[in-house]
N, C-alpha and C. Protein backbone atom coordinates (compact mmCIF):
# COMPACT_ATOMS: atom_id res chain seq x y z
N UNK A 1 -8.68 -33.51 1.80
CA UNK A 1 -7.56 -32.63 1.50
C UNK A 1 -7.88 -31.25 2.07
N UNK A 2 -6.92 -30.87 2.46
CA UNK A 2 -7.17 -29.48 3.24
C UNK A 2 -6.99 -28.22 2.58
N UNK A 3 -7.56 -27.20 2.11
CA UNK A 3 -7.28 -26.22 1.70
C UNK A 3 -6.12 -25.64 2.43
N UNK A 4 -5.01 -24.55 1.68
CA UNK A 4 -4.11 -24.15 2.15
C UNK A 4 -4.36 -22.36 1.76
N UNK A 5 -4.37 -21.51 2.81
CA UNK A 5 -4.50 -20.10 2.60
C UNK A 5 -3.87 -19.33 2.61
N UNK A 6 -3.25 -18.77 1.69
CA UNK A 6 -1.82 -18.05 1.87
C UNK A 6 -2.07 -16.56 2.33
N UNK A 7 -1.31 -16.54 2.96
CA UNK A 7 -1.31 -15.18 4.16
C UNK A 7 -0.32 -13.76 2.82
N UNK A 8 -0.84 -12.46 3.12
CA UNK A 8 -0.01 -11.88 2.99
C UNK A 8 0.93 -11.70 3.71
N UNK A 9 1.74 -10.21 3.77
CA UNK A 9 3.09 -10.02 4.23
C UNK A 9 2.06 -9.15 5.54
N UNK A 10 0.83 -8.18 5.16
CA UNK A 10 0.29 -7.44 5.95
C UNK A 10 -0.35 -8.56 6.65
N UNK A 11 -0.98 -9.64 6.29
CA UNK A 11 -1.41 -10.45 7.58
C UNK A 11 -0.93 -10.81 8.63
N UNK A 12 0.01 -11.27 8.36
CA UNK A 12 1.16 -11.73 8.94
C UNK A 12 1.86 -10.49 9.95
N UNK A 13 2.11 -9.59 9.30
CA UNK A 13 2.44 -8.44 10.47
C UNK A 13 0.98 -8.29 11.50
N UNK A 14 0.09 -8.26 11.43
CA UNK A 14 -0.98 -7.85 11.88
C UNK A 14 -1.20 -8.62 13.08
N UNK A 15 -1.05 -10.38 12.72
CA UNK A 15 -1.18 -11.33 13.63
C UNK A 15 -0.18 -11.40 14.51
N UNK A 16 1.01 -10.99 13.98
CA UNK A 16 2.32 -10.81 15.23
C UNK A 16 1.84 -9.95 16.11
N UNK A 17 1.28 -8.87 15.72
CA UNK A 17 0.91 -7.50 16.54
C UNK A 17 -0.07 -7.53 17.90
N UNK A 18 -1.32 -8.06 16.87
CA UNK A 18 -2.21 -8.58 17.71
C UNK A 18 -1.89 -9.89 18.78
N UNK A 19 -1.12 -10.68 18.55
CA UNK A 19 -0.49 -11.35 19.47
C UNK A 19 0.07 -11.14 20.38
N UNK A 20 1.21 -10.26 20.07
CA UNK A 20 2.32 -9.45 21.26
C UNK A 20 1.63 -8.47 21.82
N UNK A 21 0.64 -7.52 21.35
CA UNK A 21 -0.02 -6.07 22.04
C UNK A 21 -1.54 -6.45 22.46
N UNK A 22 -2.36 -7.62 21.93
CA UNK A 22 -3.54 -7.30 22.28
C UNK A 22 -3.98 -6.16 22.17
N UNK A 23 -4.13 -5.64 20.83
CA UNK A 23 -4.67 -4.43 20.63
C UNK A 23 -6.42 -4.09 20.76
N UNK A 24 -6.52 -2.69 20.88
CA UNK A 24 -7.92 -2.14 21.23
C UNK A 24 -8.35 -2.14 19.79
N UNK A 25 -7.72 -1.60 18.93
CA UNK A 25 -7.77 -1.62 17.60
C UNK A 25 -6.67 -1.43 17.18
N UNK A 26 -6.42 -1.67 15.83
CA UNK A 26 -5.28 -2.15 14.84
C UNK A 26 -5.80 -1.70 13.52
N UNK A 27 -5.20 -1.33 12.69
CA UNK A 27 -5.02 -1.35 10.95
C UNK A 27 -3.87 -1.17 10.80
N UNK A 28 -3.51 -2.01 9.38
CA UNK A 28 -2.39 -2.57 8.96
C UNK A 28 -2.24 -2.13 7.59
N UNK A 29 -1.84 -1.16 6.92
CA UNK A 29 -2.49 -0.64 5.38
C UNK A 29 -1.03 -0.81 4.82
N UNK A 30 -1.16 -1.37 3.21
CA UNK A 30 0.01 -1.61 2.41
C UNK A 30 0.03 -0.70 1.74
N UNK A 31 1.01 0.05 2.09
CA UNK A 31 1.06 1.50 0.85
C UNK A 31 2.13 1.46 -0.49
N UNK A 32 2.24 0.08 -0.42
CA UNK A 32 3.53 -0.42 -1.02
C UNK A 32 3.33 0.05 -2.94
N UNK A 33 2.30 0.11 -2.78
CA UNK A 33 1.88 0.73 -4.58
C UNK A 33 2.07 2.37 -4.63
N UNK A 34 2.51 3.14 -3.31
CA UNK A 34 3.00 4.61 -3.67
C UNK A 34 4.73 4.46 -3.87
N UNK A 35 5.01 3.62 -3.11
CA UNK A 35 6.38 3.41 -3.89
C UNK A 35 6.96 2.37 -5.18
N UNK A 36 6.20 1.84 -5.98
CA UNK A 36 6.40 1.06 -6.66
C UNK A 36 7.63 1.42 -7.71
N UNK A 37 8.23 2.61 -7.85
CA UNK A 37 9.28 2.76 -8.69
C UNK A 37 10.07 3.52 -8.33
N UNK A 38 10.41 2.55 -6.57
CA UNK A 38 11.45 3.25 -6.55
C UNK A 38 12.78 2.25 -6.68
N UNK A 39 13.92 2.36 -6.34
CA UNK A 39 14.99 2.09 -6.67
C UNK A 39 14.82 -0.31 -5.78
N UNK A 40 14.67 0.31 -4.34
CA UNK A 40 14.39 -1.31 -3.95
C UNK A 40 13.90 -1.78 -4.61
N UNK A 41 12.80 -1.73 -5.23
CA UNK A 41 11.45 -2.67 -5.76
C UNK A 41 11.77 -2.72 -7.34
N UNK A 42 12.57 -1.79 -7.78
CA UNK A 42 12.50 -2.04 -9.02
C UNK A 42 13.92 -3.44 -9.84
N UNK A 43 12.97 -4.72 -10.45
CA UNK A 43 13.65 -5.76 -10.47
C UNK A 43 14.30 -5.95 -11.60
N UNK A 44 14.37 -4.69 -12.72
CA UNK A 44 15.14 -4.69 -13.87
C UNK A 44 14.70 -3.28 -14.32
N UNK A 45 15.61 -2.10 -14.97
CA UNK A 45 15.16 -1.24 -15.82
C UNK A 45 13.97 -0.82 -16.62
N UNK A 46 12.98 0.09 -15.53
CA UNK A 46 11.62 -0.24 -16.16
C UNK A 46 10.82 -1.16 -15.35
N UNK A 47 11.34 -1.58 -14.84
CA UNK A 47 10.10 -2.43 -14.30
C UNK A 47 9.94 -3.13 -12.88
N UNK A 48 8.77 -2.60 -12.50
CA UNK A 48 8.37 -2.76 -10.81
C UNK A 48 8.13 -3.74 -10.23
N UNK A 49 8.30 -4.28 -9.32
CA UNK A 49 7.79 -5.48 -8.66
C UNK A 49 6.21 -4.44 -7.73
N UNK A 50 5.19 -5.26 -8.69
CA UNK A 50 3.46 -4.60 -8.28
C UNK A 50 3.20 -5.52 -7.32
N UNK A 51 3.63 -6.49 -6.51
CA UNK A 51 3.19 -7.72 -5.77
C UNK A 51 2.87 -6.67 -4.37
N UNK A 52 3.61 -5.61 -4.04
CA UNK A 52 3.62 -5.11 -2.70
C UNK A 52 3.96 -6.06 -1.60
N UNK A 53 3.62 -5.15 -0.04
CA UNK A 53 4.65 -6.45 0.87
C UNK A 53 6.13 -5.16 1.04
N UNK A 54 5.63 -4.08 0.65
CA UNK A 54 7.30 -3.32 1.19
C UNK A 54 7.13 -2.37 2.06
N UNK A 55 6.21 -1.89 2.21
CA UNK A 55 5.77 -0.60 2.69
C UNK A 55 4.49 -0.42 3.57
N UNK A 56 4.52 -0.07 5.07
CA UNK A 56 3.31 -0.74 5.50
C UNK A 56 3.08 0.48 6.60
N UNK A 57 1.55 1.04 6.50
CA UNK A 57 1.09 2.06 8.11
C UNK A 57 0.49 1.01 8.79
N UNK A 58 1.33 1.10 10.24
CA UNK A 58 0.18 0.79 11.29
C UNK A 58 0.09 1.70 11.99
N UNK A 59 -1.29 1.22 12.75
CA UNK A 59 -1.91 2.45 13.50
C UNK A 59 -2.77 1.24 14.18
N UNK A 60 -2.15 1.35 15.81
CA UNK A 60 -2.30 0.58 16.74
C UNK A 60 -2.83 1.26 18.04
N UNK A 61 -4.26 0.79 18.84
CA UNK A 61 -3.77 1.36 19.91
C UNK A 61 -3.83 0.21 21.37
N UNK A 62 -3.32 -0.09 21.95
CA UNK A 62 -3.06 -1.05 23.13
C UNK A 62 -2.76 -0.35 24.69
N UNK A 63 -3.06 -1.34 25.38
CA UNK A 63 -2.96 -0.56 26.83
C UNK A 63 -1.16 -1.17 27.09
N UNK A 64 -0.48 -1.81 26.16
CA UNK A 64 0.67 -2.36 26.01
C UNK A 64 1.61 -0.89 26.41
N UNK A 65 1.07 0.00 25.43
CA UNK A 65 1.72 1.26 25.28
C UNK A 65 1.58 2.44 25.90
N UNK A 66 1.04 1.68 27.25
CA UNK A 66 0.44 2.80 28.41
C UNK A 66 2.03 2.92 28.81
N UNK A 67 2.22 4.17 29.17
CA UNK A 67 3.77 4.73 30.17
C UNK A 67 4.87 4.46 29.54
N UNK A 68 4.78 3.85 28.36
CA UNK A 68 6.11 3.69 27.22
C UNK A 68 6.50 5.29 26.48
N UNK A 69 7.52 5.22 25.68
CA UNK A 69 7.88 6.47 25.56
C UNK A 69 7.71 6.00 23.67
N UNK A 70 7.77 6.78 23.14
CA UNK A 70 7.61 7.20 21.38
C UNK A 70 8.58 6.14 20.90
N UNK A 71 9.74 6.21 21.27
CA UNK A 71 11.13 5.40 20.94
C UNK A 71 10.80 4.12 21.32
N UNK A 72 10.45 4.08 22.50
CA UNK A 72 10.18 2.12 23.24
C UNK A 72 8.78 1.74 22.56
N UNK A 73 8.25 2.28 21.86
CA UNK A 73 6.84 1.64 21.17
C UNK A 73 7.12 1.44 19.92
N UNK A 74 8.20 2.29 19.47
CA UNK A 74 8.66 1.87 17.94
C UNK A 74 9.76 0.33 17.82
N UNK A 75 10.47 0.89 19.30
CA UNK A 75 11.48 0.02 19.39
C UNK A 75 10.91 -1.55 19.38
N UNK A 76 9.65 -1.53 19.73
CA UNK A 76 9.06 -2.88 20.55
C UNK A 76 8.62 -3.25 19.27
N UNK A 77 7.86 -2.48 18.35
CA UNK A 77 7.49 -3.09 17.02
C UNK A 77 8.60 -3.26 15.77
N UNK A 78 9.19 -2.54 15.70
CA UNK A 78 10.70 -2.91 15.13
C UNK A 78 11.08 -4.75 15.33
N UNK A 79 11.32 -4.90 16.88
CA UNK A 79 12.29 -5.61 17.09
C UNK A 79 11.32 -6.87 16.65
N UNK A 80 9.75 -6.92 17.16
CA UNK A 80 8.75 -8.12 16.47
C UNK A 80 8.94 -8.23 15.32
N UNK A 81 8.88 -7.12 14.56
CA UNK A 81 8.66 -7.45 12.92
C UNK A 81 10.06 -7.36 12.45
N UNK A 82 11.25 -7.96 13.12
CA UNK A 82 12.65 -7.85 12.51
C UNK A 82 13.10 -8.84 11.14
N UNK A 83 12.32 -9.89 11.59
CA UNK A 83 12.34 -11.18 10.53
C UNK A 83 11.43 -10.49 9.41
N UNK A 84 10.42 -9.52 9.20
CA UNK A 84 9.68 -8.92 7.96
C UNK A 84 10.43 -8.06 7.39
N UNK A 85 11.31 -7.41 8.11
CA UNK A 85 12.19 -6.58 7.95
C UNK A 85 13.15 -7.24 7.10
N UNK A 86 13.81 -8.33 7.49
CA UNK A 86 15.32 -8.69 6.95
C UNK A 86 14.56 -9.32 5.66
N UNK A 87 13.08 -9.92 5.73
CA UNK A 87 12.75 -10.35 4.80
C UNK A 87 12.49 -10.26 3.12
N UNK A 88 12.11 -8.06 3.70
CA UNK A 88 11.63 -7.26 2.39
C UNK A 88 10.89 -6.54 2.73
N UNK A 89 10.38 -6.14 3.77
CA UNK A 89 9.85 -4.91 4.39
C UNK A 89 10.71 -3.69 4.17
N UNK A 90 10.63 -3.14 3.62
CA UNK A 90 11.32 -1.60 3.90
C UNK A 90 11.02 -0.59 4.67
N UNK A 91 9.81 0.00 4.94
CA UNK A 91 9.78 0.80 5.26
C UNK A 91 8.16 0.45 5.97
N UNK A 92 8.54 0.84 7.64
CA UNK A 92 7.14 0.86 8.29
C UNK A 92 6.79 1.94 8.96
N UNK A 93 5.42 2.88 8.57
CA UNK A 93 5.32 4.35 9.31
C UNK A 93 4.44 3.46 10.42
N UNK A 94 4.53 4.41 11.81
CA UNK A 94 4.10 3.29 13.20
C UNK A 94 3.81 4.36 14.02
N UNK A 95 2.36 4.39 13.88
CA UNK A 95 1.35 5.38 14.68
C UNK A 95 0.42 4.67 16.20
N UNK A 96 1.41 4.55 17.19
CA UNK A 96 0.69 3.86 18.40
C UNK A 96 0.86 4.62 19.36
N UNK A 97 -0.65 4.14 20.23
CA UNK A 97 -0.89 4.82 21.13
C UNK A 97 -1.33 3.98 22.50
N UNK A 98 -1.89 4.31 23.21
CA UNK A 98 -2.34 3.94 24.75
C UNK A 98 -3.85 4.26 24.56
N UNK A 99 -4.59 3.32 24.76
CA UNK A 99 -6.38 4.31 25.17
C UNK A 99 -6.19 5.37 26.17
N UNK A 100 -6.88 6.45 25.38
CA UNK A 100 -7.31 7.42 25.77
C UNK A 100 -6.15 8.44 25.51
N UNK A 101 -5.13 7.86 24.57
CA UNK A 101 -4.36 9.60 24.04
C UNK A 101 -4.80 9.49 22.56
């Protein structure tokens, strides 16, 4: 019988990333516990959904994003992680760069 390993929501973004950019380095941080009360996440009066999975920094850097502009590097990670997005992602801050800026 095979063990089965369940992925988070941040794994899962991470492995898309690293897939599509071949990154130099990558971190993927869930900040989803500074928003825990706010209006999305909250699943009844009083009370938070603590699971996280909503709120996510990356901070990427790839030679993907050599001669791209601020907008086409957001645009490019946007449009990968669209299915995390429609899924329950809310909100992704997206710090990428090119080696050597």
């Amino acid at each position: 019988m095979s063990e089965q390993v369940e992925t988070t929501v941040g794994d899962r973004i991470k492995a898309k990333l690293q897939s599509a950019f071949s990154p130099e380095s990558i971190e993927i941080i869930d900040e989803s516990h500074k928003h825990a009360g706010h209006a999305h996440v909250v699943t009844r009066p009083g009370k938070a959904d603590s699971s996280g999975g909503t709120h996510f920094h990356i901070k990427m850097v790839a030679e993907a994003f050599r001669g791209k502009s601020r907008i086409d590097r957001h645009r490019a990670i946007n449009d990968l992680l669209a299915p995390e997005l429609e899924a329950g992602v809310h909100a992704l801050a997206i710090e990428v760069k090119a080696p050597g800026e």
